[in-house]
Protein backbone atom coordinates (compact mmCIF):
# COMPACT_ATOMS: atom_id res chain seq x y z
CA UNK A 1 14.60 -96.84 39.31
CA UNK A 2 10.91 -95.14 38.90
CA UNK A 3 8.19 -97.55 40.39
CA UNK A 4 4.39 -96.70 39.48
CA UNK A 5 1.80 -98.16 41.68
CA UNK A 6 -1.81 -99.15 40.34
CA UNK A 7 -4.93 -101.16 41.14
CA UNK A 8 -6.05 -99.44 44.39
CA UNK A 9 -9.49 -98.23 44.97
CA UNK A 10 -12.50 -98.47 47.11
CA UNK A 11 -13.65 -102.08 48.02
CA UNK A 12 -15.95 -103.53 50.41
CA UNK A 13 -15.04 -105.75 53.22
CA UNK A 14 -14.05 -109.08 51.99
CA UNK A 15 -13.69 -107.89 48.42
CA UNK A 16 -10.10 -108.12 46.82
CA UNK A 17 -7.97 -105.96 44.76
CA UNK A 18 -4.36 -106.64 43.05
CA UNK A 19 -1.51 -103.94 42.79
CA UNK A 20 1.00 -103.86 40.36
CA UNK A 21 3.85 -102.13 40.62
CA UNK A 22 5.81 -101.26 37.24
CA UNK A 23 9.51 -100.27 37.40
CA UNK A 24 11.35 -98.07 34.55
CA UNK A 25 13.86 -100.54 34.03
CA UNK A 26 15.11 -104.42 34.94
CA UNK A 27 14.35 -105.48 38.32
CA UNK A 28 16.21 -108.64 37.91
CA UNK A 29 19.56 -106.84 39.90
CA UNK A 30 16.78 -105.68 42.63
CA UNK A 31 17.63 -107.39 45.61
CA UNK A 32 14.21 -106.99 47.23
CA UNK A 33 11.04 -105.65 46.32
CA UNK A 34 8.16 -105.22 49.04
CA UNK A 35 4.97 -102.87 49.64
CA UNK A 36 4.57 -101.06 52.27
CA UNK A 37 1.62 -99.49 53.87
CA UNK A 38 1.13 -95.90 55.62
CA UNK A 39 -2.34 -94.97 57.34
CA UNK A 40 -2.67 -91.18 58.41
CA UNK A 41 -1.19 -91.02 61.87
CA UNK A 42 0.57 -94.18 61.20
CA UNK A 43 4.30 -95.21 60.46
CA UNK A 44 4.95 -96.69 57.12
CA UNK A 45 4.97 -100.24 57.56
CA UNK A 46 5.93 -103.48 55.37
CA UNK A 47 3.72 -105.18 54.40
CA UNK A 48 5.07 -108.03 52.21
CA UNK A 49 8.42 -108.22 50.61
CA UNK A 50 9.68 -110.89 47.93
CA UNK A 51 13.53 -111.49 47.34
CA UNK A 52 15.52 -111.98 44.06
CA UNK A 53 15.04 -115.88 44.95
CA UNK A 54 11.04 -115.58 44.82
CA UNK A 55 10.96 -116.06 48.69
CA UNK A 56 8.42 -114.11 50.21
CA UNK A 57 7.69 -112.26 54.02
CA UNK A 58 4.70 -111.36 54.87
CA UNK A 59 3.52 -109.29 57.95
CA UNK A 60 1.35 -110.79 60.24
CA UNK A 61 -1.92 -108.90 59.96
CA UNK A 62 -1.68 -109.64 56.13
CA UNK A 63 -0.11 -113.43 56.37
CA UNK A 64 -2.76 -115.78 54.69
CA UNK A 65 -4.77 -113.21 53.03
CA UNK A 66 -2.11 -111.20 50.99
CA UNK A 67 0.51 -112.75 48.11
CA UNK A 68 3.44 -110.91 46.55
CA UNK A 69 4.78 -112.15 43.61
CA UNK A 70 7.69 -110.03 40.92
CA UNK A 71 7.85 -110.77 37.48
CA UNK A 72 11.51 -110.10 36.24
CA UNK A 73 10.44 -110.13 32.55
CA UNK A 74 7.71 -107.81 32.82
CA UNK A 75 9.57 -105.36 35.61
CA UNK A 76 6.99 -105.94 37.71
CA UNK A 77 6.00 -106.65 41.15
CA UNK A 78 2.51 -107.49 42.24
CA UNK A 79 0.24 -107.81 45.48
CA UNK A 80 -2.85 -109.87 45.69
CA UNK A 81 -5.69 -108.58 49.01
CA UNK A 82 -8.23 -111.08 49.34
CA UNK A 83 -10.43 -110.93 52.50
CA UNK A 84 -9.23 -107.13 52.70
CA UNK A 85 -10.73 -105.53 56.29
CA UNK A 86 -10.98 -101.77 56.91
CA UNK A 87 -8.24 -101.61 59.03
CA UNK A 88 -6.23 -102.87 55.63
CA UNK A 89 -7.38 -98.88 54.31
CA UNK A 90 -3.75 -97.18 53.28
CA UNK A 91 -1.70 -95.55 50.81
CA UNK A 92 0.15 -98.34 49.88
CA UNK A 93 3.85 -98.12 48.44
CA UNK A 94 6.07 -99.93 46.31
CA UNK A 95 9.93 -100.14 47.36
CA UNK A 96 12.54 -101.32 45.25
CA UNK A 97 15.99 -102.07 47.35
CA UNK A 98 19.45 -102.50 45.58
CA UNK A 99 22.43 -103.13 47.32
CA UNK A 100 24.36 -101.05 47.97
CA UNK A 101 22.88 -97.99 46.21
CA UNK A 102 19.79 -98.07 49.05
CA UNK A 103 16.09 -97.91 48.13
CA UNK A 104 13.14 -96.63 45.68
CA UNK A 105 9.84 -95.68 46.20
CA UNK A 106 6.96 -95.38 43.96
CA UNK A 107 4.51 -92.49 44.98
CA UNK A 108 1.81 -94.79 46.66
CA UNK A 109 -1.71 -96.13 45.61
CA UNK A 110 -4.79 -95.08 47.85
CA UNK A 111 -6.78 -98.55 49.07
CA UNK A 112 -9.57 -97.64 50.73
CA UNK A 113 -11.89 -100.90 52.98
CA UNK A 114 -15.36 -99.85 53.37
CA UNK A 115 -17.66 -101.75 55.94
């Protein structure tokens, strides 16, 4: 599976800013799909992850303010920042996990929080 990232950018604080994520083919047999988030220095972390079902896990610094959402006609997979905060500034990664052949990545989209 190929995932492309899109949507990042340079925001202020408190702006928004939605990325998509587009796989090469159906996600429907893709068990989860999440982003994840790596600052330099940092460890990659996950950031919000949404199962075949449609649930939805959210980390806590992002709980309340992000929303993941996947779109198995389209072969996509989406996150919505609202209220983003500089500390929110990343590359930010799509994943794409399929049991039991392991996981994709996409090659990240640069969001950058200016205060």
């Amino acid at each position: 599976v190929q995932l492309v990232e899109s949507g990042g950018g340079l925001v202020l604080a408190g702006g928004s800013l939605t990325l998509a994520c587009s796989a090469s083919e159906s996600i429907s047999s893709i068990n989860v799909m999440a982003w994840y988030r790596q600052a330099p220095g940092n460890q990659r972390e996950v950031v919000a992850q949404v199962l075949g079902t449609g649930t939805a896990n959210y980390a806590d610094s992002v709980k309340g303010r992000f929303t993941i959402w996947r779109d198995n006609e389209k072969n996509m997979v989406y996150l919505q920042m609202n209220n983003l905060k500089p500390e929110d500034t990343s590359v930010y990664y799509c994943s794409a996990v399929r049991f039991p052949e392991g996981a994709y990545w996409g090659q990240g989209t640069q969001v950058t929080v200016s205060s």
